[in-house]
C-alpha atoms as a PDB file:
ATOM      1  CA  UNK A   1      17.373   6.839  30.056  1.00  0.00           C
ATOM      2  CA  UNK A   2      18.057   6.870  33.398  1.00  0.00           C
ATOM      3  CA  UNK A   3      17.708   3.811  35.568  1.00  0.00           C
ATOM      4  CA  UNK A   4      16.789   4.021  39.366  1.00  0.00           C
ATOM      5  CA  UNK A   5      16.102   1.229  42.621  1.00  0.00           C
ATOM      6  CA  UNK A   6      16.126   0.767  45.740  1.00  0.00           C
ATOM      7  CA  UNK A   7      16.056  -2.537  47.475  1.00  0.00           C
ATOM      8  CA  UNK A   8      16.423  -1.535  51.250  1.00  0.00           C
ATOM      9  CA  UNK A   9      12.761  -1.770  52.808  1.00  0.00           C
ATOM     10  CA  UNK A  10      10.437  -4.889  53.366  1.00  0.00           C
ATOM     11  CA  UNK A  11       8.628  -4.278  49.902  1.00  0.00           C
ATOM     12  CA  UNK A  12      11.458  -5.656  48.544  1.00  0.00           C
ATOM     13  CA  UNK A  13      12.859  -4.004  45.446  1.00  0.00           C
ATOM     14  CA  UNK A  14      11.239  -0.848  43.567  1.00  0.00           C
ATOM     15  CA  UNK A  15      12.547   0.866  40.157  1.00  0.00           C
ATOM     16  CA  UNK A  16      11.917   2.983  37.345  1.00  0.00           C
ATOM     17  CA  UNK A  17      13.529   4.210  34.663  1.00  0.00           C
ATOM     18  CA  UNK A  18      12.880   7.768  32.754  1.00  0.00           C
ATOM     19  CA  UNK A  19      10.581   9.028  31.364  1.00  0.00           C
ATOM     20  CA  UNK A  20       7.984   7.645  34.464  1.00  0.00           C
ATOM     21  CA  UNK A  21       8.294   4.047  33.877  1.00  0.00           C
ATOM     22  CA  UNK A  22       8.160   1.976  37.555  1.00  0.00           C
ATOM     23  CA  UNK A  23       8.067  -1.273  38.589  1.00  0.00           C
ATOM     24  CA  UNK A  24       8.770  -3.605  41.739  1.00  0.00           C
ATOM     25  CA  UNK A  25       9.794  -6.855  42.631  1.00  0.00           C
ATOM     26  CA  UNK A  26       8.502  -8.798  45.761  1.00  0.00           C
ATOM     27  CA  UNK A  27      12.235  -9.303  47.078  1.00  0.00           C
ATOM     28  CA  UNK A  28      15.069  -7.207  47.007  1.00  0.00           C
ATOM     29  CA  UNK A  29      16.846 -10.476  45.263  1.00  0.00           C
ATOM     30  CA  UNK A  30      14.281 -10.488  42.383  1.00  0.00           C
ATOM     31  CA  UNK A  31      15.561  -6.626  41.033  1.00  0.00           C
ATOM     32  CA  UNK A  32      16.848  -7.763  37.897  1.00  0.00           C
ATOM     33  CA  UNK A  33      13.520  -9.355  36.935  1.00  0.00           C
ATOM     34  CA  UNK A  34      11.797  -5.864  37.228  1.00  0.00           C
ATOM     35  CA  UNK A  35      14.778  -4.188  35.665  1.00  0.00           C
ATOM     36  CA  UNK A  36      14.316  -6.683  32.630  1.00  0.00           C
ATOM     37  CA  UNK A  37      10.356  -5.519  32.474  1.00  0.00           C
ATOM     38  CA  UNK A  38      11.702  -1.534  32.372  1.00  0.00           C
ATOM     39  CA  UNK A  39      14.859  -1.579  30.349  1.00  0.00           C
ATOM     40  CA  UNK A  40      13.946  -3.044  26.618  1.00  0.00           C
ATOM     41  CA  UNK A  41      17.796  -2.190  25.805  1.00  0.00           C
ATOM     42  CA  UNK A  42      20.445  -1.870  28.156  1.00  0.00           C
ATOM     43  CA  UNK A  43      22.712   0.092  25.637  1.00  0.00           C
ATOM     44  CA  UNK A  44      20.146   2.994  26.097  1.00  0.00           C
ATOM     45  CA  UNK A  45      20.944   3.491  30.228  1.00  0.00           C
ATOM     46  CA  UNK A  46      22.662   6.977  30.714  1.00  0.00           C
ATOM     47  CA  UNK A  47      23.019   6.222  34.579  1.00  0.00           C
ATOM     48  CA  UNK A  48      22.103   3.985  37.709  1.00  0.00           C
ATOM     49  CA  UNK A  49      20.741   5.506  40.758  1.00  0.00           C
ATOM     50  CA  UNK A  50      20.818   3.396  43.603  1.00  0.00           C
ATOM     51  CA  UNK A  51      18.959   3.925  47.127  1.00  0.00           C
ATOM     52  CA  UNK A  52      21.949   4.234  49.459  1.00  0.00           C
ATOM     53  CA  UNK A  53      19.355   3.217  52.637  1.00  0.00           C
ATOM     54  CA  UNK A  54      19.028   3.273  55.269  1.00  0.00           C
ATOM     55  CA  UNK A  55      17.314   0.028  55.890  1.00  0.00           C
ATOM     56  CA  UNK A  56      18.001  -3.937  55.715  1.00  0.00           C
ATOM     57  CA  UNK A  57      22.147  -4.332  55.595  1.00  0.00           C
ATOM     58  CA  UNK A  58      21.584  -7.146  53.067  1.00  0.00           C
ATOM     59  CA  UNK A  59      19.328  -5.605  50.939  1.00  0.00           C
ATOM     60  CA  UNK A  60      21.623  -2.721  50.781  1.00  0.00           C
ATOM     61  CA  UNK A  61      23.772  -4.534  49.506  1.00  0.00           C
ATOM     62  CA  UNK A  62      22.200  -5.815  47.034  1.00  0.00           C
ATOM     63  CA  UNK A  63      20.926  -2.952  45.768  1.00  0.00           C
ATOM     64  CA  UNK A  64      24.791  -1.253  45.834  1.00  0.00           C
ATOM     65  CA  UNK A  65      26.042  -4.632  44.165  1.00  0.00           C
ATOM     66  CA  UNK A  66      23.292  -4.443  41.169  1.00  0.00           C
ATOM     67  CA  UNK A  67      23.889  -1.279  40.373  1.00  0.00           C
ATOM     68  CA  UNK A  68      28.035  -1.630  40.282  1.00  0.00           C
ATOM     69  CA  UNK A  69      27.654  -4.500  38.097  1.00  0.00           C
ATOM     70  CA  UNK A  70      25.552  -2.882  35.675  1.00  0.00           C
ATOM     71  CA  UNK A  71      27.246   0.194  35.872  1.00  0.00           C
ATOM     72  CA  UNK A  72      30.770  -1.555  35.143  1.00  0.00           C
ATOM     73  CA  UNK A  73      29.091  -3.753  32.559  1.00  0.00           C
ATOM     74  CA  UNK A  74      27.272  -0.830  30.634  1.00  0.00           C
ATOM     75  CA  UNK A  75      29.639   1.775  31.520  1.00  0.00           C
ATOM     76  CA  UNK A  76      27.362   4.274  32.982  1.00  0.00           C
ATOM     77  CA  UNK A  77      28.267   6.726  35.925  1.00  0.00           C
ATOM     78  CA  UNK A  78      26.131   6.106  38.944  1.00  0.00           C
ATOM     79  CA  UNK A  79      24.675   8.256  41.900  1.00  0.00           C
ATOM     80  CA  UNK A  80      23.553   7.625  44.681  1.00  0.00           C
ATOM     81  CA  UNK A  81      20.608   8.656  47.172  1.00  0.00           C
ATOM     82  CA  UNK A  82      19.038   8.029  50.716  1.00  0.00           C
ATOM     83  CA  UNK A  83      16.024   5.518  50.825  1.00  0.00           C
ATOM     84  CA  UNK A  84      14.625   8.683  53.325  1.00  0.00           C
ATOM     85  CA  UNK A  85      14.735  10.876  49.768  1.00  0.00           C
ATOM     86  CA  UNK A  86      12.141   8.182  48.477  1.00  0.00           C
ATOM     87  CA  UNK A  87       9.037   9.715  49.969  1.00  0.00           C
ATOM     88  CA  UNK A  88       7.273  12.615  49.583  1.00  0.00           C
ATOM     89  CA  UNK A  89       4.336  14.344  51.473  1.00  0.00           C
ATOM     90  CA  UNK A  90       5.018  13.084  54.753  1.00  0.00           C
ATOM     91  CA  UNK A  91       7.594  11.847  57.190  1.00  0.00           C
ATOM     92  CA  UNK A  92       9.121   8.756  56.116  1.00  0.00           C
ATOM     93  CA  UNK A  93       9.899   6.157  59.138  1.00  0.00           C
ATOM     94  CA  UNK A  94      11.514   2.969  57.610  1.00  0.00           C
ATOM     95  CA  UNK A  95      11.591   0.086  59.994  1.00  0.00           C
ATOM     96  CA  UNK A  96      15.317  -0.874  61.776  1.00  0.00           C
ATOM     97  CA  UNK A  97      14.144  -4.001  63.135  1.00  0.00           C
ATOM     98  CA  UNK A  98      14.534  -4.657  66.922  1.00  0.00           C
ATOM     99  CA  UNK A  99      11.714  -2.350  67.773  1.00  0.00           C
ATOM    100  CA  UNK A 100      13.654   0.813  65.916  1.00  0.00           C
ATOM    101  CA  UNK A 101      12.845   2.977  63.029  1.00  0.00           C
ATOM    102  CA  UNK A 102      15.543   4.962  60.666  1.00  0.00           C
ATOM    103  CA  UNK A 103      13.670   8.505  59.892  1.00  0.00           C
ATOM    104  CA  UNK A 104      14.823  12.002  59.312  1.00  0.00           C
ATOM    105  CA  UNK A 105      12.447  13.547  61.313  1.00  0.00           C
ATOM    106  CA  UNK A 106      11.208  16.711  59.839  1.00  0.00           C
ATOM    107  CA  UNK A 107      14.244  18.601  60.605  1.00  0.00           C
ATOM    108  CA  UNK A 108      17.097  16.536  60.956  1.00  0.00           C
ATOM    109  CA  UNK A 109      20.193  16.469  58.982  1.00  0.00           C
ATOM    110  CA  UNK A 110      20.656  13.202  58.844  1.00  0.00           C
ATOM    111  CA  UNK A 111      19.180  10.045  59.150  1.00  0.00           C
ATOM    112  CA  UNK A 112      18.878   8.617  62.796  1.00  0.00           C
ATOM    113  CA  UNK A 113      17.926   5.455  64.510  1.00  0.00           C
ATOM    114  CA  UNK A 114      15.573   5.920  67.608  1.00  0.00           C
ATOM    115  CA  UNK A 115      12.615   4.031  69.292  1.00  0.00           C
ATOM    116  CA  UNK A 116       9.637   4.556  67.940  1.00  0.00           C
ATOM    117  CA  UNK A 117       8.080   6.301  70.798  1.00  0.00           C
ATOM    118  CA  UNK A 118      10.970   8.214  70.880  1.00  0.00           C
ATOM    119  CA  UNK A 119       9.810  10.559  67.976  1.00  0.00           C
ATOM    120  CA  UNK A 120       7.673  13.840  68.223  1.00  0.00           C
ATOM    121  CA  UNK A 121       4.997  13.103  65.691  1.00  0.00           C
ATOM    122  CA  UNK A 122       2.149  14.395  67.011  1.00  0.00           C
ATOM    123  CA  UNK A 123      -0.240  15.972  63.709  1.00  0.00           C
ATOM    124  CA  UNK A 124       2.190  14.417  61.947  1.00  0.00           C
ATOM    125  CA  UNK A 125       1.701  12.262  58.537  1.00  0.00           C
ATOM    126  CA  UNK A 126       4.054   9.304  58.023  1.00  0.00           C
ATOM    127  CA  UNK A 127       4.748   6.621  55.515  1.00  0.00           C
ATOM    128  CA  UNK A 128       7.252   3.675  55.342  1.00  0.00           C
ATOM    129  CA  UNK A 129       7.294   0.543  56.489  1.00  0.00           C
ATOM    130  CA  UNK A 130       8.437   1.698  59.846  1.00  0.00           C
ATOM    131  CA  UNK A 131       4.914   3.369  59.615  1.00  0.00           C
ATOM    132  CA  UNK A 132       2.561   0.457  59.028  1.00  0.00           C
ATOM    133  CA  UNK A 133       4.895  -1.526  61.686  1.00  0.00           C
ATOM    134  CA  UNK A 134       4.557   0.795  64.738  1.00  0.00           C
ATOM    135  CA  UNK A 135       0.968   1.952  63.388  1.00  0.00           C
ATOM    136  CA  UNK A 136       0.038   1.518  67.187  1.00  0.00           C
ATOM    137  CA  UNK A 137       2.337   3.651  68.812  1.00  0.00           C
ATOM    138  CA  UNK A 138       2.563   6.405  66.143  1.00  0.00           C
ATOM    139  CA  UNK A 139      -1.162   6.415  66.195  1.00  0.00           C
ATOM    140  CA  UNK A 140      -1.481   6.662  69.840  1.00  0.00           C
ATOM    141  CA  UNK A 141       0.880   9.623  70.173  1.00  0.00           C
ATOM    142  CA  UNK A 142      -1.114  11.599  67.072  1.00  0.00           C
ATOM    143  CA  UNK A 143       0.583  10.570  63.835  1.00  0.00           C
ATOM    144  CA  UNK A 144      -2.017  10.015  61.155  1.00  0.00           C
ATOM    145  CA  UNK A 145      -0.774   6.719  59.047  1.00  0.00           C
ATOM    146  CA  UNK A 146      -2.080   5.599  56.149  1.00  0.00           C
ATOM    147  CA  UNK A 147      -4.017   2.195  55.307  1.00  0.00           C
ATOM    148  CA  UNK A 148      -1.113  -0.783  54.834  1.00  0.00           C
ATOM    149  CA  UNK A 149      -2.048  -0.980  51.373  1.00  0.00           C
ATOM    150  CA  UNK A 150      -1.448   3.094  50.363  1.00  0.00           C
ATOM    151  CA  UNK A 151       1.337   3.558  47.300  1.00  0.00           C
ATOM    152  CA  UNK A 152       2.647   5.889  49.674  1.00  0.00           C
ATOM    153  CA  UNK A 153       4.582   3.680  52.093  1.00  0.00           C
ATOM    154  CA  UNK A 154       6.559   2.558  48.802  1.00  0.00           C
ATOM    155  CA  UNK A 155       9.880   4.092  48.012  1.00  0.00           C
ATOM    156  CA  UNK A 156       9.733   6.048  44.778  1.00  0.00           C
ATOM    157  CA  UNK A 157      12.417   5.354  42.947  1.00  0.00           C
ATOM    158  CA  UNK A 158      11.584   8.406  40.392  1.00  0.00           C
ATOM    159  CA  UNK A 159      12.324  10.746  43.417  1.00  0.00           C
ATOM    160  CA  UNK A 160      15.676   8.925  43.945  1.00  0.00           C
ATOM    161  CA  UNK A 161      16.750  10.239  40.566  1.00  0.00           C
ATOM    162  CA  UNK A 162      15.512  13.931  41.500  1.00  0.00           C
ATOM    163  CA  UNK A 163      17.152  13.644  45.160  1.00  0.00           C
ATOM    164  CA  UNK A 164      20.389  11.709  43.754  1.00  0.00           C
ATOM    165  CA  UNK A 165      23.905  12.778  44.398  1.00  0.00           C
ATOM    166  CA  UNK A 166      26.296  13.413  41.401  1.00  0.00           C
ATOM    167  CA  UNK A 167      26.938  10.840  38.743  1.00  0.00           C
ATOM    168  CA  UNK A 168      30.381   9.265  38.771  1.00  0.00           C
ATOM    169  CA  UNK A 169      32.512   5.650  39.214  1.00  0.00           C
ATOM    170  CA  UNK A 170      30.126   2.983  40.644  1.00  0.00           C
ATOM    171  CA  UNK A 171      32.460   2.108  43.873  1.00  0.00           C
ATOM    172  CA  UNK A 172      32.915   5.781  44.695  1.00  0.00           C
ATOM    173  CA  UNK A 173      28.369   5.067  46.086  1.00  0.00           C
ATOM    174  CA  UNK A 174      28.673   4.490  49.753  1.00  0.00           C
ATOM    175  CA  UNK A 175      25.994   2.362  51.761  1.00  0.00           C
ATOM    176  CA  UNK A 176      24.120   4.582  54.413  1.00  0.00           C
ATOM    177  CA  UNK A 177      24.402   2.507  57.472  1.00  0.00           C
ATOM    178  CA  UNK A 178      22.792   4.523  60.253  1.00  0.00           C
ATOM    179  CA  UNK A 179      23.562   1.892  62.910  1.00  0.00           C
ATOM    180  CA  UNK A 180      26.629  -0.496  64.271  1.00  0.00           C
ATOM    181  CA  UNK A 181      26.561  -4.102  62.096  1.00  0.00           C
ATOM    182  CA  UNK A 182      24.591  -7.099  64.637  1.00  0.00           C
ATOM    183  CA  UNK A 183      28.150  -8.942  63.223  1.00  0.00           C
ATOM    184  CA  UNK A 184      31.451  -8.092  65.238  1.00  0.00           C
ATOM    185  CA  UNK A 185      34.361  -9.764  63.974  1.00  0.00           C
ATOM    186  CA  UNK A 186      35.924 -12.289  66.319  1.00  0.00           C
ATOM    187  CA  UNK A 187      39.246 -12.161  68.479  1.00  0.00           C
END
């Protein structure tokens, strides 16, 4: 069995485990509680995959610090995968905070920070967070978005194990921090 999450949007903390088991937790702190309700017996994980963000710097973290412990204290391999690799169908826009959004765009390479009325999205459908958040603006430049409440704007963590990088030591899974830390250190 193979045991995925990601904890770096606002909805908090989403998993599943194979064979197309999922479940969520309100708050990316609360992701053991929903890996309790998927995993009847830890001896029976194969591997962690972990959403790598981008998104929320603490709930990164969290999600990177679950998945090391576990993997250390099962010893399992685990891989790793961008939040962005959690959608499907449309163009995901996950929201940055401080009026930004972290997308891929359609063609991009990488993920990138940017303004939401920065983005080209006209005929466009997108999901995320960032989505519902800058509904207005996305709608008003001819993005189609779907109602608040639509699965859709929920990270999958079933893709993340598709999507994932290659299995190997927990610390060797990287954060994807798209953006400069708000923290500086001081002189």
């Amino acid at each position: 069995m193979i045991l995925a999450f990601d904890t770096a949007t606002s909805f908090g903390a989403v998993c599943a485990a194979t064979p197309g088991r999922r479940d969520r937790a309100a708050r990316a702190g609360d992701l053991l509680q929903a890996v309790d309700r998927l995993v009847a017996d830890p001896a029976a994980l194969e591997g962690i995959v972990v959403g790598r963000g981008p998104g929320s710097f603490t709930s990164i973290r969290i999600g990177l610090a679950t998945a090391r412990s576990l993997a250390l204290a099962l010893g399992v391999p685990v891989a790793g995968a961008s939040t962005l690799d959690a959608y499907d169908g449309a163009m995901p826009v996950i929201d940055a905070r401080r009026g930004e959004v972290f997308t891929t765009g359609l063609f991009a390479t990488r993920p990138c920070v940017c303004r939401p009325e920065e983005l080209d999205v006209d005929g466009l459908a997108l999901v995320g967070d960032g989505a519902i958040r800058h509904r207005t603006i996305f709608e008003a430049n001819g993005a189609t978005v779907a109602a608040d409440d639509d699965p859709a704007h929920l990270p999958d963590a079933l893709l993340l194990i598709e999507r994932a990088g290659t299995f190997g030591a927990a610390e060797l899974v990287e954060p994807l921090y798209v953006r400069e830390p708000d923290a500086k250190p001081s002189r």
